[in-house]
PDB file of N, CA and C in Angstrom:
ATOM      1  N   UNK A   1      -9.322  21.568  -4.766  1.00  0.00           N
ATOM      2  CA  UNK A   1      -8.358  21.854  -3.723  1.00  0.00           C
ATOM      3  C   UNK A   1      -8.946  21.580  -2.335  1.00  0.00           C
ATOM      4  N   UNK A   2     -10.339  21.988  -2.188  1.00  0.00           N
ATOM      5  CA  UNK A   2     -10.649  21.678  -1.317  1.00  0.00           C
ATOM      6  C   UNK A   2     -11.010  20.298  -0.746  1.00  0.00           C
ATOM      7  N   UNK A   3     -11.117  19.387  -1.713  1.00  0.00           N
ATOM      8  CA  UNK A   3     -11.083  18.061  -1.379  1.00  0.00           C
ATOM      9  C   UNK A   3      -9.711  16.966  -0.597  1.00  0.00           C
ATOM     10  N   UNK A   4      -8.750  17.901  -1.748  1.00  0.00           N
ATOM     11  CA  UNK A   4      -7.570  17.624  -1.055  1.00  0.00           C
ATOM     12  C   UNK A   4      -6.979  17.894   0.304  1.00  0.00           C
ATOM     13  N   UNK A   5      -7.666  18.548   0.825  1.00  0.00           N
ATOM     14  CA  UNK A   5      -7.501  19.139   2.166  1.00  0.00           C
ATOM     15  C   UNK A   5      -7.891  18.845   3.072  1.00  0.00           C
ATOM     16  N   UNK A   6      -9.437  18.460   2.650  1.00  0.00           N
ATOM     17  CA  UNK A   6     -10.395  17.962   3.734  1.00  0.00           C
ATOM     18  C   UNK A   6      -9.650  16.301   3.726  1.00  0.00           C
ATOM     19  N   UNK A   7      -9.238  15.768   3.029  1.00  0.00           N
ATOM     20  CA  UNK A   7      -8.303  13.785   2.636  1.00  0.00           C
ATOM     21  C   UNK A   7      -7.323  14.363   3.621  1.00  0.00           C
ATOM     22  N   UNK A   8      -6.816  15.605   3.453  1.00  0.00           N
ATOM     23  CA  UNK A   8      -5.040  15.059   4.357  1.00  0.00           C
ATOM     24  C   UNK A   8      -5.866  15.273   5.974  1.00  0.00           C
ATOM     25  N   UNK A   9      -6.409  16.529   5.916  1.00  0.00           N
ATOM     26  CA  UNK A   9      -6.569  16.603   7.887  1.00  0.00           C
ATOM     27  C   UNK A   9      -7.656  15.317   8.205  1.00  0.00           C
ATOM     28  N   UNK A  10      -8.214  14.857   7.566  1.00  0.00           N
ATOM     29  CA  UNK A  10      -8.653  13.238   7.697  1.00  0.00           C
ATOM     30  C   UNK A  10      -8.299  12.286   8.363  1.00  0.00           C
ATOM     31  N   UNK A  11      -6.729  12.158   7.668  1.00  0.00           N
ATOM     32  CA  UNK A  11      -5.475  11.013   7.827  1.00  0.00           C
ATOM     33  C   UNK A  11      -5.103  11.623   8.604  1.00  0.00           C
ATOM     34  N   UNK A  12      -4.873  13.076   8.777  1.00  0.00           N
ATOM     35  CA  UNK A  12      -3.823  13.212  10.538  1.00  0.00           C
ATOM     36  C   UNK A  12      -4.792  13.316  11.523  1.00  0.00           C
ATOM     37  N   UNK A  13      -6.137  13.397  11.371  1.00  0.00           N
ATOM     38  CA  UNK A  13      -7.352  13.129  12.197  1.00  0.00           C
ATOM     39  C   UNK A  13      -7.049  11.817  12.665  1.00  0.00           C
ATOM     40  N   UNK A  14      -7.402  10.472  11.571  1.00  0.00           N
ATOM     41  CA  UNK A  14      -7.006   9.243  12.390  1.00  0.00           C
ATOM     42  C   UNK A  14      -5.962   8.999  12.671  1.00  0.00           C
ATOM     43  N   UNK A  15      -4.510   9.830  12.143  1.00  0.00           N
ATOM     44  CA  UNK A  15      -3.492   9.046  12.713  1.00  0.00           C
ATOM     45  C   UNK A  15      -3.195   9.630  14.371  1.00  0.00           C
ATOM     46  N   UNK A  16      -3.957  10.942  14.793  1.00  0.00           N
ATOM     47  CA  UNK A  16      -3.612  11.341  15.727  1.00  0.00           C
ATOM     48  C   UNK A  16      -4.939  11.077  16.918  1.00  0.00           C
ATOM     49  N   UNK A  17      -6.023  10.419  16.292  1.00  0.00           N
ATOM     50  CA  UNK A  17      -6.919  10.194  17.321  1.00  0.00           C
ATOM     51  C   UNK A  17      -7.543   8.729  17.408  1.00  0.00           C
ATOM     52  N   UNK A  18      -6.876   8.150  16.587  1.00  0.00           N
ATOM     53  CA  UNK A  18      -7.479   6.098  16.561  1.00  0.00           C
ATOM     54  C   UNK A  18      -5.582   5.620  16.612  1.00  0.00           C
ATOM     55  N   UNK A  19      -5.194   5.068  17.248  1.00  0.00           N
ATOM     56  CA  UNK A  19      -4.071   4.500  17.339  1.00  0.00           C
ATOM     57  C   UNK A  19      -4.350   3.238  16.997  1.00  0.00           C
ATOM     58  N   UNK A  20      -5.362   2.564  16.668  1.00  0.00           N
ATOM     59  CA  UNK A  20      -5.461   1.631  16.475  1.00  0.00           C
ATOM     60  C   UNK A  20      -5.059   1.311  14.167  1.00  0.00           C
ATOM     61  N   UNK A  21      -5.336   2.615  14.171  1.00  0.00           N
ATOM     62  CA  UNK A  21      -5.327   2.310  12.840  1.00  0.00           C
ATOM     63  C   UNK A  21      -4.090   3.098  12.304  1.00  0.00           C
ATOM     64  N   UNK A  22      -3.342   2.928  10.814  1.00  0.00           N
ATOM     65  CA  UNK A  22      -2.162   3.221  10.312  1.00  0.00           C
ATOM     66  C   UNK A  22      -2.702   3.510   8.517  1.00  0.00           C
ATOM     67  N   UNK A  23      -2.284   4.569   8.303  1.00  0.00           N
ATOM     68  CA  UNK A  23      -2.920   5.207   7.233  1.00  0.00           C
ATOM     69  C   UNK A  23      -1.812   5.131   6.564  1.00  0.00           C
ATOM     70  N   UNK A  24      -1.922   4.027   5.455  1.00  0.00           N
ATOM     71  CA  UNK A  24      -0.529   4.406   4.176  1.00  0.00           C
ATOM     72  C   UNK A  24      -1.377   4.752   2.757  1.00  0.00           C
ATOM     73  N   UNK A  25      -0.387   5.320   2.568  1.00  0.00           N
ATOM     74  CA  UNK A  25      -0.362   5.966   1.466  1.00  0.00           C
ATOM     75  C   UNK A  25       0.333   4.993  -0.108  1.00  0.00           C
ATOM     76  N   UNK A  26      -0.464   5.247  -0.926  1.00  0.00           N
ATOM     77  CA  UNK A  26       0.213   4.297  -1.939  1.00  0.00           C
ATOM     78  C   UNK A  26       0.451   5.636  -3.140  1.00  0.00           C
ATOM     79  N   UNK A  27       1.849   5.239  -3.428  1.00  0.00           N
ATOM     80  CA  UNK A  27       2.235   6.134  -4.111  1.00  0.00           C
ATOM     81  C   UNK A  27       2.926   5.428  -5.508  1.00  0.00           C
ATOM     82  N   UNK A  28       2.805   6.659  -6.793  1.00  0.00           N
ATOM     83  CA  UNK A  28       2.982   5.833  -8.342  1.00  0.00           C
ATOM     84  C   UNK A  28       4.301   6.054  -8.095  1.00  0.00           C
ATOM     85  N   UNK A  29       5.703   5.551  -8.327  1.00  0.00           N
ATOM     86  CA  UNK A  29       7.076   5.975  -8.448  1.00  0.00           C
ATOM     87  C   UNK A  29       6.470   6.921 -10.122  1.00  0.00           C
ATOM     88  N   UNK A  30       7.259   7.980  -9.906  1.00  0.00           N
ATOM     89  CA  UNK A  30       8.779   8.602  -9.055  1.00  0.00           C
ATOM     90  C   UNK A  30       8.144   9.959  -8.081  1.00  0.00           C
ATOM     91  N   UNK A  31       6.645   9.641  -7.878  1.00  0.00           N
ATOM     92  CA  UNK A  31       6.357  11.030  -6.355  1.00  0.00           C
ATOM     93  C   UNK A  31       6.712  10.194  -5.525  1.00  0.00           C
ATOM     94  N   UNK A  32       7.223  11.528  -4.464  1.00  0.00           N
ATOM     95  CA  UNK A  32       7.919  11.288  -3.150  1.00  0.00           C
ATOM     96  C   UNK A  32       6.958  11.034  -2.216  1.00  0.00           C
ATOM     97  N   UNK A  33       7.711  10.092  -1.107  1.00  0.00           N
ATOM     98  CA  UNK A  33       6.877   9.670  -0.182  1.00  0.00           C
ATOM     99  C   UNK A  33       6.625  10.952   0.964  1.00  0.00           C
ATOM    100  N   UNK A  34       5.510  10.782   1.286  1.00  0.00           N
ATOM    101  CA  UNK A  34       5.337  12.059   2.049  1.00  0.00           C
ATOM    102  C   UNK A  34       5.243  11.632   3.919  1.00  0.00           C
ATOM    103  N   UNK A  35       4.956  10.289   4.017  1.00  0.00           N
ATOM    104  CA  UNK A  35       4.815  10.114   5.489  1.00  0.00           C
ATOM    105  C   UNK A  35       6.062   8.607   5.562  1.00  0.00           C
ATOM    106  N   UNK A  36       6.483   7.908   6.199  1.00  0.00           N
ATOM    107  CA  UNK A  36       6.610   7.032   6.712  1.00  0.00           C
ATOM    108  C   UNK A  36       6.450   5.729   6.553  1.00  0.00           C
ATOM    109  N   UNK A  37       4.523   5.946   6.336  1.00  0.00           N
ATOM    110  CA  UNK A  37       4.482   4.538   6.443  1.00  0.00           C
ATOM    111  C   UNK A  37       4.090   4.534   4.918  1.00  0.00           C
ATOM    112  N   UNK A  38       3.795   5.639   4.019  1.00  0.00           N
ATOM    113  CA  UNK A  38       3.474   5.513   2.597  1.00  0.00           C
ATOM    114  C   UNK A  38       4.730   4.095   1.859  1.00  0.00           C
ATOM    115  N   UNK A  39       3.958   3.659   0.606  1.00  0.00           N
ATOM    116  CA  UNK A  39       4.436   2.569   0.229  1.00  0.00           C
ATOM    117  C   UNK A  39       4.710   3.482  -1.224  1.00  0.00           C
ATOM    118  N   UNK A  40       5.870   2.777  -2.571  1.00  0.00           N
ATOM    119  CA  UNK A  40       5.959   3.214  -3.449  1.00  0.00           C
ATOM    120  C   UNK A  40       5.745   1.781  -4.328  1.00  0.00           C
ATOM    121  N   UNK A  41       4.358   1.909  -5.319  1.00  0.00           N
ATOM    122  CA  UNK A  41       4.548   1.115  -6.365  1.00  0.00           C
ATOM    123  C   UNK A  41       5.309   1.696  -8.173  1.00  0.00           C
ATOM    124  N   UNK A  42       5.921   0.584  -8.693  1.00  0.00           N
ATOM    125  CA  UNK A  42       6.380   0.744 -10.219  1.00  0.00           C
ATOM    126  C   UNK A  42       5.056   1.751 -10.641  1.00  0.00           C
ATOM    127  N   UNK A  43       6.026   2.526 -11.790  1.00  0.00           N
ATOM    128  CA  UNK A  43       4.767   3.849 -12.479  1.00  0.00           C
ATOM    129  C   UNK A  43       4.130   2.796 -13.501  1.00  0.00           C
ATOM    130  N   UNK A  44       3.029   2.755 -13.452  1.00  0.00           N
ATOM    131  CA  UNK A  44       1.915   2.119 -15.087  1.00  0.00           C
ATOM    132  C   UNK A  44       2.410   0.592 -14.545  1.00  0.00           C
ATOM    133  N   UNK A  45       2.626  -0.133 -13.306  1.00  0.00           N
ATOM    134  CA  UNK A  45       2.421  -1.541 -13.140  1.00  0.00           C
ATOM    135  C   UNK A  45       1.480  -1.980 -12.919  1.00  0.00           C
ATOM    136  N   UNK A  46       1.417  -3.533 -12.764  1.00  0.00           N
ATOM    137  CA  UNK A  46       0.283  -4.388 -12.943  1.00  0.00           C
ATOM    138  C   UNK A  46      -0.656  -4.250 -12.002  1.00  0.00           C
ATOM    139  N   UNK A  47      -2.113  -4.265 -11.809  1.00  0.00           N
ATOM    140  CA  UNK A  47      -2.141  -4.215 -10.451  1.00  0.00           C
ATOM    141  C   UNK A  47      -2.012  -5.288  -9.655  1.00  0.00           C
ATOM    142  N   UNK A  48      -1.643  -6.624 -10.046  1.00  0.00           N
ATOM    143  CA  UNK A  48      -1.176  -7.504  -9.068  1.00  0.00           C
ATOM    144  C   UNK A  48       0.396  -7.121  -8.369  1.00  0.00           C
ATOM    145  N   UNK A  49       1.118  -6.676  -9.196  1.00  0.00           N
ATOM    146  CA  UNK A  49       1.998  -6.291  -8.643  1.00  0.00           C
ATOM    147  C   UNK A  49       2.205  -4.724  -7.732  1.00  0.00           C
ATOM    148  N   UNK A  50       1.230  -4.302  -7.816  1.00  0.00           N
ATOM    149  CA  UNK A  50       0.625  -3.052  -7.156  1.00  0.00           C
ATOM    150  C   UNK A  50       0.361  -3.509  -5.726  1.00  0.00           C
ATOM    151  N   UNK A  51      -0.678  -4.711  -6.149  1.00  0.00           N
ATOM    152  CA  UNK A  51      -1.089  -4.690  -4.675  1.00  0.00           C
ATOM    153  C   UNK A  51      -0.417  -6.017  -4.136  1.00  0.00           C
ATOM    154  N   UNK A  52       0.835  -6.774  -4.431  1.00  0.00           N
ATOM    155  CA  UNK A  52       1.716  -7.480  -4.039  1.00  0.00           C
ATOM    156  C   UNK A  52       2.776  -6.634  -3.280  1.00  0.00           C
ATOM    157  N   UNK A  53       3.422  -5.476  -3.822  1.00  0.00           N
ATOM    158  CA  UNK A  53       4.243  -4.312  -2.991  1.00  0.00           C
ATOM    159  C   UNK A  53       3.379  -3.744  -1.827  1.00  0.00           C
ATOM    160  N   UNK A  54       2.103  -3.700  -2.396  1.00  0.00           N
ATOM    161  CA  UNK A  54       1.405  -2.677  -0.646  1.00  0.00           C
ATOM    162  C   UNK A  54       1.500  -3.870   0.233  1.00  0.00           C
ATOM    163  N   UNK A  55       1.268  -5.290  -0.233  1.00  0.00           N
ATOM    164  CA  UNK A  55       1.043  -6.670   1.251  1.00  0.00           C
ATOM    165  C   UNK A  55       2.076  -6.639   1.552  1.00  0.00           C
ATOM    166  N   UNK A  56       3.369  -6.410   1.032  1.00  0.00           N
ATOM    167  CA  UNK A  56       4.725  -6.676   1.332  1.00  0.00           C
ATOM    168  C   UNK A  56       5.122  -5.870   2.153  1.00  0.00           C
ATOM    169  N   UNK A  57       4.122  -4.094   2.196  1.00  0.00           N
ATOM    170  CA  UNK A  57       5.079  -3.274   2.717  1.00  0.00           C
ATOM    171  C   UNK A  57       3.971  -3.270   3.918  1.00  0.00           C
ATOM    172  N   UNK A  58       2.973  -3.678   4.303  1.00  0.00           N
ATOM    173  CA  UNK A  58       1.993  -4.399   5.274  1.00  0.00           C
ATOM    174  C   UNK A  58       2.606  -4.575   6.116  1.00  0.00           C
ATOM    175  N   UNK A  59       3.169  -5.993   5.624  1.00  0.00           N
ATOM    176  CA  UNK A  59       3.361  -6.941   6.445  1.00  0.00           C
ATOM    177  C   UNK A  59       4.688  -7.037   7.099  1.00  0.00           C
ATOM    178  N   UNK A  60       5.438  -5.890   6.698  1.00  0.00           N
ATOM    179  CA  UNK A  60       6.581  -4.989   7.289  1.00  0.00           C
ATOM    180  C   UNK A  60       6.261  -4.424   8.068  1.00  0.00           C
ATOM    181  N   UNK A  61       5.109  -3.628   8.161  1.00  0.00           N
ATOM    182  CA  UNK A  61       5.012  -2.196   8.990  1.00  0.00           C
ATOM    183  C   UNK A  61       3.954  -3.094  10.594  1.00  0.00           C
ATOM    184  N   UNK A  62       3.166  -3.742  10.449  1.00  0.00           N
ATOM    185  CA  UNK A  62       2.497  -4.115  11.707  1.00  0.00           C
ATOM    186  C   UNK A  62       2.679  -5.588  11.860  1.00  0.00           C
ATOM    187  N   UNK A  63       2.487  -6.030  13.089  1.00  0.00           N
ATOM    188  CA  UNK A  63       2.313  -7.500  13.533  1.00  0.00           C
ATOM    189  C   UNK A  63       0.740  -7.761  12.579  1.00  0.00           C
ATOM    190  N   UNK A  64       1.224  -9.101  12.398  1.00  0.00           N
ATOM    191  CA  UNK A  64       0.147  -9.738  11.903  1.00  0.00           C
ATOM    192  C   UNK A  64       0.157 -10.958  12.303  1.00  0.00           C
ATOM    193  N   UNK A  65      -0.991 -11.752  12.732  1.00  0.00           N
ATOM    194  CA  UNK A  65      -0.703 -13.452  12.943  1.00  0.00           C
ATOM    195  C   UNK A  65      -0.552 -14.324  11.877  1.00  0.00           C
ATOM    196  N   UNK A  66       0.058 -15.350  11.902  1.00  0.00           N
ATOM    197  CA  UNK A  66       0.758 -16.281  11.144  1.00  0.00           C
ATOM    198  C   UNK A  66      -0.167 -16.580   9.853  1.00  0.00           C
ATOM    199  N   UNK A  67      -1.388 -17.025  10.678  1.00  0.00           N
ATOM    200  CA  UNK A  67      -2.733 -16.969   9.104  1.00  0.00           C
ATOM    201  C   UNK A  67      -2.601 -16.149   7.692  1.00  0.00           C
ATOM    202  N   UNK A  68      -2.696 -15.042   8.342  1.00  0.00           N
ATOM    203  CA  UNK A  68      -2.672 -13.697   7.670  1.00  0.00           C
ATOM    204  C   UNK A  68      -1.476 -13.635   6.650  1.00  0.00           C
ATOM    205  N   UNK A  69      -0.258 -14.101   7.145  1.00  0.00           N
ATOM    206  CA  UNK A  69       1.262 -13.864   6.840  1.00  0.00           C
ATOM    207  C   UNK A  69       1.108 -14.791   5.892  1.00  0.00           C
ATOM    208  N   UNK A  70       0.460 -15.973   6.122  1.00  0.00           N
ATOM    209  CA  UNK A  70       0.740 -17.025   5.242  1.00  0.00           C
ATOM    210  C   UNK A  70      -0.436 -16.930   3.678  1.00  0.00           C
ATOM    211  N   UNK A  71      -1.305 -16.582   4.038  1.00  0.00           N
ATOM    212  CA  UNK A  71      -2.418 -15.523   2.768  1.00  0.00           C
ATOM    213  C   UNK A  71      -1.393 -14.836   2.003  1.00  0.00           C
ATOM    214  N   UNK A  72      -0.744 -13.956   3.186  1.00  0.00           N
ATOM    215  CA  UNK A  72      -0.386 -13.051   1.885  1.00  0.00           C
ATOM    216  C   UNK A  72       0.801 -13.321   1.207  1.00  0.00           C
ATOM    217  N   UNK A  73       1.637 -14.202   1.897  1.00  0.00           N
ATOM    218  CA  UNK A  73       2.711 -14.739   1.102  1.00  0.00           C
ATOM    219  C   UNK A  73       2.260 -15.377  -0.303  1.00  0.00           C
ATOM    220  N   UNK A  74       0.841 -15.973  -0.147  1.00  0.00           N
ATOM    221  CA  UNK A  74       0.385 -17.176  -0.844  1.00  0.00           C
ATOM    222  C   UNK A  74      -0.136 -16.150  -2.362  1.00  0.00           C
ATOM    223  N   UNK A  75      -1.049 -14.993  -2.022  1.00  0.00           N
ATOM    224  CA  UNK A  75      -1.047 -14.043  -2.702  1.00  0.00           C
ATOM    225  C   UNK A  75      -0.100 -13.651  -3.870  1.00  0.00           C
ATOM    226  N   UNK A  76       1.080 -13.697  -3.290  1.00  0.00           N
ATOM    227  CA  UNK A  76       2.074 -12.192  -3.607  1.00  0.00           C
ATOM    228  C   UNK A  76       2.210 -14.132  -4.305  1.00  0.00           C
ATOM    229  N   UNK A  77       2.486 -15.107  -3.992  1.00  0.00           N
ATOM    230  CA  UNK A  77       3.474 -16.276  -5.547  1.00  0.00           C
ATOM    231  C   UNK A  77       2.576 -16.130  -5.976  1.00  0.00           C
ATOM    232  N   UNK A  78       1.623 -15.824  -5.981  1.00  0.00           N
ATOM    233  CA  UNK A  78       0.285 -16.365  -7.358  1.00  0.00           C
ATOM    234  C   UNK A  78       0.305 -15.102  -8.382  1.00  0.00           C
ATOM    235  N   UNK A  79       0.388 -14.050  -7.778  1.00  0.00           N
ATOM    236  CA  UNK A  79       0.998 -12.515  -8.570  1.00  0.00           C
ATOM    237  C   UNK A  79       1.807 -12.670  -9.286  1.00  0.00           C
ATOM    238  N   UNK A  80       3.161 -13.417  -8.496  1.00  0.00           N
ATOM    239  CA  UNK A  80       4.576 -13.442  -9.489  1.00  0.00           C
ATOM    240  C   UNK A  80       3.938 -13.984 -10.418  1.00  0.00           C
ATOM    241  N   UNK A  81       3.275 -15.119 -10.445  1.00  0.00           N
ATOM    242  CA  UNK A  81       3.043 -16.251 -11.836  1.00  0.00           C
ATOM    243  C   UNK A  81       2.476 -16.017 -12.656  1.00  0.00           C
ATOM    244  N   UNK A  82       1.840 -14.287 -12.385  1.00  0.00           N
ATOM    245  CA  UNK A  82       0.651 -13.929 -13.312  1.00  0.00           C
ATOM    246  C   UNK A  82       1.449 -13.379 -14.843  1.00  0.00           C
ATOM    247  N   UNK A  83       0.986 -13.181 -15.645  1.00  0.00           N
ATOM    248  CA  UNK A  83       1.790 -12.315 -16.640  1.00  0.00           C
ATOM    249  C   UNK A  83       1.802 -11.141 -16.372  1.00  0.00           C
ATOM    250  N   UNK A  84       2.201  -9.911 -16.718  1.00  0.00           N
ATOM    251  CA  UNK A  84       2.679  -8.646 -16.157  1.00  0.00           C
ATOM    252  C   UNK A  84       3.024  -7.938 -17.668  1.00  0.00           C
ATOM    253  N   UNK A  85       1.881  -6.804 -17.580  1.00  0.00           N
ATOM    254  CA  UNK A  85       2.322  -5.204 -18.656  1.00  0.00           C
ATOM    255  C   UNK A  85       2.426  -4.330 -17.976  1.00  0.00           C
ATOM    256  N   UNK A  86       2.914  -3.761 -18.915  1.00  0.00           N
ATOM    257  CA  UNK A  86       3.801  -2.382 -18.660  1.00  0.00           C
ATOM    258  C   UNK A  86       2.574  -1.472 -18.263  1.00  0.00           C
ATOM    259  N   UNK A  87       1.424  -2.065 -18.099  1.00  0.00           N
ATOM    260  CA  UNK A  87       0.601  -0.975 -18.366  1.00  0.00           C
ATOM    261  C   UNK A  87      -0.783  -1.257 -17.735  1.00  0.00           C
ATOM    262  N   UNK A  88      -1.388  -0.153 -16.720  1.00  0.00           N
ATOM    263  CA  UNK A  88      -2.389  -0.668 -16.122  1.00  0.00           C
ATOM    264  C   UNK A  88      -4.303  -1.104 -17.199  1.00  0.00           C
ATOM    265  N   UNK A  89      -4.879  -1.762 -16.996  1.00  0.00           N
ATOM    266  CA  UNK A  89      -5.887  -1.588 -17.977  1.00  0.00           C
ATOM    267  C   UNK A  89      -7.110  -0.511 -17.338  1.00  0.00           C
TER     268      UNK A  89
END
């Protein structure tokens, strides 16, 4: 419990004293999002498709330059093409 405690006043540590940085949260569906900028991935998905939903929900939430945008677009087709279980290993 106490670990959990010392993680959240952490995140409202940096979100309330580095403006430079944005703390999301990645969450398994079906827990609820608890802040804003938290992201929700499929429960027991791939992790390409895990971490294809967090670039997606990225690259929603802040400016990024065109480089960057174009990585992660490039990313997230090479994910789609991957095969995909139901189930993380």
């Amino acid at each position: 419990m106490h670990t959990i405690l010392a993680q959240r006043m952490r995140q409202t540590d940096i979100e309330q004293h580095q403006p430079a940085y944005t703390v999301v949260r990645v969450r398994e569906q079906p827990l609820e999002l608890t802040r804003p900028t938290d992201v929700a991935v499929p429960h027991l998905t791939d992790p390409f498709t895990a971490a294809s939903t967090v670039i997606d929900h990225l690259m929603a939430l802040l400016p990024w330059p065109d480089t960057v945008r174009d990585r992660a677009r490039a990313y997230a087709a090479a994910a789609g093409s991957r095969p995909r279980s139901n189930r993380m290993r």
